[in-house]
N, C-alpha and C. Protein backbone atom coordinates (compact mmCIF):
# COMPACT_ATOMS: atom_id res chain seq x y z
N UNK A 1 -7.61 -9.20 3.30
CA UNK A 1 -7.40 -9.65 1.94
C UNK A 1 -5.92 -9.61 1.58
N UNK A 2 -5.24 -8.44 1.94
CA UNK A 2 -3.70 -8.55 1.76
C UNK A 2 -3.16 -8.82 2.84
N UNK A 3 -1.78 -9.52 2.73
CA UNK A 3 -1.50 -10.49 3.33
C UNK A 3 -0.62 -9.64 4.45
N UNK A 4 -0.20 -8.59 4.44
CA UNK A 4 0.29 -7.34 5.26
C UNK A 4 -0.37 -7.27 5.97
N UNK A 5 0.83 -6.54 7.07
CA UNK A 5 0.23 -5.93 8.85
C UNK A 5 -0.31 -4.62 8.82
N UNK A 6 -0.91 -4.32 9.52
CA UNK A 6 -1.98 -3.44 9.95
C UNK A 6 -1.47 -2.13 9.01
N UNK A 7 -0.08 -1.57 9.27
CA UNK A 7 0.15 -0.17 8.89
C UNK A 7 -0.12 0.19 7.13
N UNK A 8 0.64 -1.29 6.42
CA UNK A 8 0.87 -1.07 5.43
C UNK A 8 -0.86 -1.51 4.64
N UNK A 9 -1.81 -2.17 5.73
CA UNK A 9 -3.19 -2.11 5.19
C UNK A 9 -3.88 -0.83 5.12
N UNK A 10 -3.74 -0.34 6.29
CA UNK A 10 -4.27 1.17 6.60
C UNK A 10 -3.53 2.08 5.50
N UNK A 11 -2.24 2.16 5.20
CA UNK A 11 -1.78 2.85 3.93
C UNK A 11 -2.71 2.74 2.78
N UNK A 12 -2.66 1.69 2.45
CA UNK A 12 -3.67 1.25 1.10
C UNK A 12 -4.68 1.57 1.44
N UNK A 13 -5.78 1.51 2.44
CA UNK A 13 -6.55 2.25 2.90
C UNK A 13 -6.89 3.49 2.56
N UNK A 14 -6.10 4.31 3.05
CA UNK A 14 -5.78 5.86 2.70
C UNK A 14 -5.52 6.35 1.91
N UNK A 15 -4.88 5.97 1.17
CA UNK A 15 -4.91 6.19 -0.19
C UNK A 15 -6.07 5.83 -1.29
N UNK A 16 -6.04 4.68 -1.05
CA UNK A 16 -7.35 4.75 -2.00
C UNK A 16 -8.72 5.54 -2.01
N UNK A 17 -8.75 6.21 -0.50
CA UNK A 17 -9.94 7.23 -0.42
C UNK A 17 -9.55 8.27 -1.10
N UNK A 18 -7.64 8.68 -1.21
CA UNK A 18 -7.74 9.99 -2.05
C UNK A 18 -7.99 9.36 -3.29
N UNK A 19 -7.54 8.21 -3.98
CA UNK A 19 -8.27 8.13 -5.20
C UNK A 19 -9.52 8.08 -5.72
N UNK A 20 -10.18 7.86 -4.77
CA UNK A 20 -11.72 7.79 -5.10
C UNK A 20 -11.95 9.92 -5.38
N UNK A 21 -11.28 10.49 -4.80
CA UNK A 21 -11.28 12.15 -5.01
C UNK A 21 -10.64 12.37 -6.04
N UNK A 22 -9.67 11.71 -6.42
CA UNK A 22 -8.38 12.78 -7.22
C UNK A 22 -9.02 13.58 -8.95
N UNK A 23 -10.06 12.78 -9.44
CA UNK A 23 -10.66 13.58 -9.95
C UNK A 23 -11.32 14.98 -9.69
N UNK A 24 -11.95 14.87 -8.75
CA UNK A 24 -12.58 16.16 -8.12
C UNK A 24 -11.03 17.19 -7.19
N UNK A 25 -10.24 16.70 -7.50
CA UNK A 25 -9.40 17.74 -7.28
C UNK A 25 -9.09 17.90 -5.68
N UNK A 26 -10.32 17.39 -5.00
CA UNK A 26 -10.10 17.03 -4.00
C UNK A 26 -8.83 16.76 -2.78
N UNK A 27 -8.66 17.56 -1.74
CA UNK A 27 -7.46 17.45 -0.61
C UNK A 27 -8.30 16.81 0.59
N UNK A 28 -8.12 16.22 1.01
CA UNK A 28 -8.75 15.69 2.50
C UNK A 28 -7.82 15.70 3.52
N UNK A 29 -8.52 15.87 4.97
CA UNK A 29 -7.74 15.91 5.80
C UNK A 29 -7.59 14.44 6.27
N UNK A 30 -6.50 13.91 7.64
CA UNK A 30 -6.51 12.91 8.04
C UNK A 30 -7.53 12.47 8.86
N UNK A 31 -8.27 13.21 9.44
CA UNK A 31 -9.55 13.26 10.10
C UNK A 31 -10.52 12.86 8.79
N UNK A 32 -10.96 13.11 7.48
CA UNK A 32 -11.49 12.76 6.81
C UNK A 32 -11.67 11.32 6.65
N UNK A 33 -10.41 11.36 6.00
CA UNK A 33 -9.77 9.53 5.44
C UNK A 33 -10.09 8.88 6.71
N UNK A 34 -9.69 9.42 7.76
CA UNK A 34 -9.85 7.68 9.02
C UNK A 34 -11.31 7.68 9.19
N UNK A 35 -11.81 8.76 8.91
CA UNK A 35 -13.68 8.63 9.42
C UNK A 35 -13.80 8.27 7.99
N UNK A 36 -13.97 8.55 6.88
CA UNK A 36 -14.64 7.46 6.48
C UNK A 36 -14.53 5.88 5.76
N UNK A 37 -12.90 5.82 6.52
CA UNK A 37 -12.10 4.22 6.19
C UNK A 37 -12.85 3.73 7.33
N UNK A 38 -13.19 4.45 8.89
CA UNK A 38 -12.80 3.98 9.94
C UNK A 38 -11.66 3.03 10.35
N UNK A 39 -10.80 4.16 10.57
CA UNK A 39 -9.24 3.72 11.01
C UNK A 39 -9.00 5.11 11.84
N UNK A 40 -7.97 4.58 12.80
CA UNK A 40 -7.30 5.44 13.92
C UNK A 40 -6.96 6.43 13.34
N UNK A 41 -7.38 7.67 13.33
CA UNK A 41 -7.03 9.23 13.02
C UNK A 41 -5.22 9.26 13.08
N UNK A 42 -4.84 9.07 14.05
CA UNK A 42 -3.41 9.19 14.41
C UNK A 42 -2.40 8.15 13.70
N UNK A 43 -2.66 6.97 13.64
CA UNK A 43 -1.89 6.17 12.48
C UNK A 43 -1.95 6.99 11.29
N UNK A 44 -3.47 7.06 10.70
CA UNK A 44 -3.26 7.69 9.11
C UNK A 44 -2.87 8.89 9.08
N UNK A 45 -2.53 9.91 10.24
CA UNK A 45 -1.95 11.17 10.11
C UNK A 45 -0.58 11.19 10.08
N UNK A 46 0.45 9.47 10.78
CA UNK A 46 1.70 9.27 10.94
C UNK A 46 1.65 8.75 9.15
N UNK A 47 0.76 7.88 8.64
CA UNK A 47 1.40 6.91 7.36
C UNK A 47 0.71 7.91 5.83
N UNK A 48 0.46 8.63 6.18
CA UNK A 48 0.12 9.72 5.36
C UNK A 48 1.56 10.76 5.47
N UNK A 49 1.95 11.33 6.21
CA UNK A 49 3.27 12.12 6.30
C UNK A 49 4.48 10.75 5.49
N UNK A 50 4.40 10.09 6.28
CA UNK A 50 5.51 8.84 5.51
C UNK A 50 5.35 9.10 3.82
N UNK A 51 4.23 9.09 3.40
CA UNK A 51 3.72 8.56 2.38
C UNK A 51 4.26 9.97 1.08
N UNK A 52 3.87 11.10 1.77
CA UNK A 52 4.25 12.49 1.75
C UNK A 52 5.95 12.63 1.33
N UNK A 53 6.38 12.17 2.74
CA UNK A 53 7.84 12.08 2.34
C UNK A 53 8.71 11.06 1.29
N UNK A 54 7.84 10.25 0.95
CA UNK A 54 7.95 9.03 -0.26
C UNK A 54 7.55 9.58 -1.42
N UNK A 55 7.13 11.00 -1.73
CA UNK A 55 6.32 10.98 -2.78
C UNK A 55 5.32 10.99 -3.88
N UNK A 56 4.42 9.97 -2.65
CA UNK A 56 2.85 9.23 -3.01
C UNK A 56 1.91 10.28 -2.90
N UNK A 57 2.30 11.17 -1.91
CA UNK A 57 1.11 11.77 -1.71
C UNK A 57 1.54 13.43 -1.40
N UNK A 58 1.23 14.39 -2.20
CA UNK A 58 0.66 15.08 -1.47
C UNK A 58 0.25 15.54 -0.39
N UNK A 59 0.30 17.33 0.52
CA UNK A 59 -0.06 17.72 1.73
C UNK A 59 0.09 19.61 1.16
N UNK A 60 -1.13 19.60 1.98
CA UNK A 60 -0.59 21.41 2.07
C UNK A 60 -1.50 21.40 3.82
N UNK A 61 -0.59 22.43 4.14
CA UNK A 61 -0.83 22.67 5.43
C UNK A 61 -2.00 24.01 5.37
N UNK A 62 -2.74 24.01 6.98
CA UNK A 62 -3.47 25.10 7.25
C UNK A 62 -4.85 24.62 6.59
N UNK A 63 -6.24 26.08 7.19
CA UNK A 63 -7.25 25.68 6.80
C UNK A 63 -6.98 25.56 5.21
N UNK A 64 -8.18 24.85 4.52
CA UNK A 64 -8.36 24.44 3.34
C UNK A 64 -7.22 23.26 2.85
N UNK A 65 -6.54 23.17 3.84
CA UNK A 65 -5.66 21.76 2.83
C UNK A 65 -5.81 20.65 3.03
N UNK A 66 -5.08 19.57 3.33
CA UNK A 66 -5.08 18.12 3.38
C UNK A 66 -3.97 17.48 2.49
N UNK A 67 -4.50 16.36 2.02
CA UNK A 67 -3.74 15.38 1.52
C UNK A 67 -4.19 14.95 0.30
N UNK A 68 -3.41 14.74 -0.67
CA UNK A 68 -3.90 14.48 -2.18
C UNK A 68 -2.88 13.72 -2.81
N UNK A 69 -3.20 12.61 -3.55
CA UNK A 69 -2.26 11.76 -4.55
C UNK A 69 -1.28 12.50 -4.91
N UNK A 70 -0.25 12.25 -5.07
CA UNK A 70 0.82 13.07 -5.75
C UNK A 70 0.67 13.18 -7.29
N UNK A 71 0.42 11.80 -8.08
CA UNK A 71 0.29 11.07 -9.04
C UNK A 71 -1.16 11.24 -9.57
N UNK A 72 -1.23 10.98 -10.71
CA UNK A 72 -2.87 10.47 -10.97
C UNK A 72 -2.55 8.53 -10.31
N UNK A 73 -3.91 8.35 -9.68
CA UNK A 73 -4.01 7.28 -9.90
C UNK A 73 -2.84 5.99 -10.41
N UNK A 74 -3.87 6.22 -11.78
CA UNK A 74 -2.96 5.12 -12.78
C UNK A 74 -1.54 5.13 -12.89
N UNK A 75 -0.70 5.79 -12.22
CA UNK A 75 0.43 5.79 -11.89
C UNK A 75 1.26 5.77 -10.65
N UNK A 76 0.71 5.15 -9.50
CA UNK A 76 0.75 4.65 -8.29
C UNK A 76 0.30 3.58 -8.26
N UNK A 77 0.83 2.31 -7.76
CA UNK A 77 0.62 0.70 -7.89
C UNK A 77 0.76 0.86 -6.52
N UNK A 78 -0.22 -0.75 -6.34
CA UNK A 78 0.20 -0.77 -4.61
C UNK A 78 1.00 -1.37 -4.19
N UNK A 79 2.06 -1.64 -5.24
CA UNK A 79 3.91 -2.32 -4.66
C UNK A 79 4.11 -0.89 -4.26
N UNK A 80 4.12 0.28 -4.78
CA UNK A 80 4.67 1.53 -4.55
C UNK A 80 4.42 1.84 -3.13
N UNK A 81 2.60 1.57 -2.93
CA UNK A 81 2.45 1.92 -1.29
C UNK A 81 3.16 0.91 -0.53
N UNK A 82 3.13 -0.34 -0.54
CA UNK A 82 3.64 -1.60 -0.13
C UNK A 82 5.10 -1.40 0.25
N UNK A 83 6.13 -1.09 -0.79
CA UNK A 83 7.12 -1.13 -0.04
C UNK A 83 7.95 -0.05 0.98
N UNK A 84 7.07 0.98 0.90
CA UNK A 84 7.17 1.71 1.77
C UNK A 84 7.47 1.58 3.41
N UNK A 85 6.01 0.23 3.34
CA UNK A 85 6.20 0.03 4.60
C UNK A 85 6.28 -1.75 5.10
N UNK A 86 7.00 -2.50 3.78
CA UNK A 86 7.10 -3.64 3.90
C UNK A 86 8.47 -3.81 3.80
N UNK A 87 9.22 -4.84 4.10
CA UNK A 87 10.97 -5.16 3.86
C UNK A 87 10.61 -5.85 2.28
N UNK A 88 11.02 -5.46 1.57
CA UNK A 88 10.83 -6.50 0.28
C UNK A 88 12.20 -7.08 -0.43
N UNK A 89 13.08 -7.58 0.52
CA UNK A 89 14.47 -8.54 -0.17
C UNK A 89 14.40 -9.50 -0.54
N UNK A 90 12.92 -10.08 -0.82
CA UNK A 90 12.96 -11.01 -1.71
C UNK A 90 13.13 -12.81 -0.79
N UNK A 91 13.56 -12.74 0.32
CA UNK A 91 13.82 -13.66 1.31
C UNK A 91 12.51 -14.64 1.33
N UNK A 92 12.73 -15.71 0.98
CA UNK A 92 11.27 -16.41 1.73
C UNK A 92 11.92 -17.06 2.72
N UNK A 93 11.01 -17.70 3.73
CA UNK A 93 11.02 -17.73 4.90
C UNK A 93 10.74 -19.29 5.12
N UNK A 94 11.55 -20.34 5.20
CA UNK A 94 10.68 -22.02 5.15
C UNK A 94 10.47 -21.82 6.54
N UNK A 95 9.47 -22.31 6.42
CA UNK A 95 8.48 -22.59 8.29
C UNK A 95 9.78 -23.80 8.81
N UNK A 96 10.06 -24.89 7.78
CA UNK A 96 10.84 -25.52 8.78
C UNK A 96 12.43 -24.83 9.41
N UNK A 97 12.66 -23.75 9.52
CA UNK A 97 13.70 -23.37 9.86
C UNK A 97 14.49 -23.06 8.81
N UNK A 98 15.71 -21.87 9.58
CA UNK A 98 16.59 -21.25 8.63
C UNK A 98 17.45 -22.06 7.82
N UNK A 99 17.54 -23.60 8.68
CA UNK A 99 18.86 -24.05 7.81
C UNK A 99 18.31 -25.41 6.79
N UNK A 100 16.81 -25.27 6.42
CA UNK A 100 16.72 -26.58 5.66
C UNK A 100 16.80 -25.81 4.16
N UNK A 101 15.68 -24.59 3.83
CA UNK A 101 16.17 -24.39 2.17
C UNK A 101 17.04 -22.95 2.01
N UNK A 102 17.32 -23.68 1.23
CA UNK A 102 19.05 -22.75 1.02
C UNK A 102 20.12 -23.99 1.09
N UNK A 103 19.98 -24.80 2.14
CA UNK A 103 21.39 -26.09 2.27
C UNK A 103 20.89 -27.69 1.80
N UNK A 104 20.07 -27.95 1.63
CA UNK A 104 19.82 -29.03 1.03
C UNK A 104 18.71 -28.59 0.09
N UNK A 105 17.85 -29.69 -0.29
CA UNK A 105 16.95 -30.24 -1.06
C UNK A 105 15.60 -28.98 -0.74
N UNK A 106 15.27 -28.24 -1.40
CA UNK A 106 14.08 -27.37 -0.65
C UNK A 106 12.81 -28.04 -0.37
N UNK A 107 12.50 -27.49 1.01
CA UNK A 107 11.15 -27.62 1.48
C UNK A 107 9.83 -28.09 0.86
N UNK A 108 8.78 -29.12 1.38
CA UNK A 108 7.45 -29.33 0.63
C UNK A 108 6.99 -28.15 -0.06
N UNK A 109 7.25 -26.93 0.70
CA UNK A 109 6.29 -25.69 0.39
C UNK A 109 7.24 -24.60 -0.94
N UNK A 110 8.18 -25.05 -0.60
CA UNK A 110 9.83 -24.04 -0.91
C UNK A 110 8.60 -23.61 -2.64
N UNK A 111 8.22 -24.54 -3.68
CA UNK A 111 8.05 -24.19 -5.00
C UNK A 111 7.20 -23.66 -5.05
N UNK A 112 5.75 -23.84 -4.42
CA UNK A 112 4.51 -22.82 -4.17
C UNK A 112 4.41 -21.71 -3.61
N UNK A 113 5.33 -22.11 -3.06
CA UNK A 113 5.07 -20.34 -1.99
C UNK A 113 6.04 -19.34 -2.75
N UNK A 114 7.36 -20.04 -3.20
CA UNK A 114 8.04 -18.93 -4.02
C UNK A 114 7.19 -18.39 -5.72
N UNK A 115 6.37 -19.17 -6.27
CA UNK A 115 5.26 -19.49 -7.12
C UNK A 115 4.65 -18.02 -6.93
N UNK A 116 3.69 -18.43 -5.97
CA UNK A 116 2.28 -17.31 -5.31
C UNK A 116 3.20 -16.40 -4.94
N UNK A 117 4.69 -16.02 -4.51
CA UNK A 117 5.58 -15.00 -4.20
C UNK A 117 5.66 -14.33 -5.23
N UNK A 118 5.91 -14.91 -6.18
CA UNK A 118 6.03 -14.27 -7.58
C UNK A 118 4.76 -13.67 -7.90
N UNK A 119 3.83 -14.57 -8.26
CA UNK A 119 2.64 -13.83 -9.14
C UNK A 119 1.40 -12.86 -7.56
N UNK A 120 2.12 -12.67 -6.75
CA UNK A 120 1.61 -11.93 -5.96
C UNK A 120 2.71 -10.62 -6.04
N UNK A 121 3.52 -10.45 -6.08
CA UNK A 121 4.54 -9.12 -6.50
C UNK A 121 3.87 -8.69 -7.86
N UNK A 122 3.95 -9.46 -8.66
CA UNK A 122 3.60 -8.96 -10.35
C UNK A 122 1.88 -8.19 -9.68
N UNK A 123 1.13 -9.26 -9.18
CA UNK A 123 -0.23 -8.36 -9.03
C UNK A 123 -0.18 -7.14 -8.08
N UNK A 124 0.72 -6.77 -7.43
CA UNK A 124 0.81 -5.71 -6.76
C UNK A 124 1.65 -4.56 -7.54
N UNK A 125 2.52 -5.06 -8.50
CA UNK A 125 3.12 -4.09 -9.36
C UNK A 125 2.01 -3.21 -10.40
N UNK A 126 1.27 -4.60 -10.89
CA UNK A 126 0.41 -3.94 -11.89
C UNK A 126 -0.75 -3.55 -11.86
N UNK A 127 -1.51 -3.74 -10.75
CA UNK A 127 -2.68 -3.16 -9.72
C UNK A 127 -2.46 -1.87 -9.49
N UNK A 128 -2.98 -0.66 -9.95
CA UNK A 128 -2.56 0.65 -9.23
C UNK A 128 -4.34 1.53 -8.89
N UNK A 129 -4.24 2.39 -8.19
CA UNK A 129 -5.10 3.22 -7.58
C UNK A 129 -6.30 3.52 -8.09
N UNK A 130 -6.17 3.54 -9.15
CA UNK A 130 -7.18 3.46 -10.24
C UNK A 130 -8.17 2.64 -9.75
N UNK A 131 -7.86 1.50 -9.52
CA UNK A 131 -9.07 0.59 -9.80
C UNK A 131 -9.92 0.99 -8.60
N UNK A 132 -9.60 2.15 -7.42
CA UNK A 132 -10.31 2.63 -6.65
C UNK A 132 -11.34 3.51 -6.99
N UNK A 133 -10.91 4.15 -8.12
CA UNK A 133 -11.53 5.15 -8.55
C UNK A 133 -13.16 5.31 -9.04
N UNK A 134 -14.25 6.34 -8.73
CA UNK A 134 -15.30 5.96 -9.53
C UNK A 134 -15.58 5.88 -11.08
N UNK A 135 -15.95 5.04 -11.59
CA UNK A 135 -16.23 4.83 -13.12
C UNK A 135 -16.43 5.95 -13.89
N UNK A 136 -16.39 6.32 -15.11
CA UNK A 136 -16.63 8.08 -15.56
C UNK A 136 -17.88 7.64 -15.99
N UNK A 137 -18.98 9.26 -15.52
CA UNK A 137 -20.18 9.06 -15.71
C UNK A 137 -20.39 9.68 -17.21
């Protein structure tokens, strides 16, 4: 569904299982999150530490700990997880090569894709963790 490579899917991944907890107070381990994302134990134990050192998340070491939102929710967007592990300079990329937009006339695609560039950043800015979360009973 998102248009990202594997790591920065599996991030969003992982995280959103701690949001589905962060009410319950909840720490999970990385063994948790990949069993029940099903994802590679060892990626989400590398993009979970990343994530850690960014901020996002939460860790306490030893029995009883794991990994926990840093944030509530509603204050983690998934541009936040996203650029962590995406380049985001803003560059689009014309399929026909480096030297047609930018030096002449832009590309068939040059206005749509910078378009959906845009209102795909805004929906990743204003999308946050939350909407992972279960409904209050």
């Amino acid at each position: 569904m998102i248009r990202y490579g594997k790591t920065t899917q599996t991030a969003i991944a992982a995280v959103s299982r701690l949001a589905e907890v962060y009410d319950l107070q909840q720490q999970l381990s990385s063994h948790q999150i990949a069993a029940d994302r099903q994802l590679p134990q060892t990626l989400v134990a590398k993009l979970l530490t990343t994530l850690s050192q960014e901020g996002l998340v939460s860790s306490v070491r030893g029995p009883g700990g794991g990994y926990a939102l840093a944030r509530p929710p509603g204050r983690i967007s998934l541009h936040d997880v996203v650029q962590v592990f995406e380049r985001q300079d803003g560059r689009v990329f014309c399929p026909f090569g480096p030297h047609w937009c930018g030096n002449n006339d832009p590309c068939p695609l040059h206005d749509d894709y910078t378009a959906f560039s845009q209102q795909f950043l805004a929906w990743l800015q204003q999308t946050t963790l939350a909407c992972f979360c279960p409904p209050p009973k």
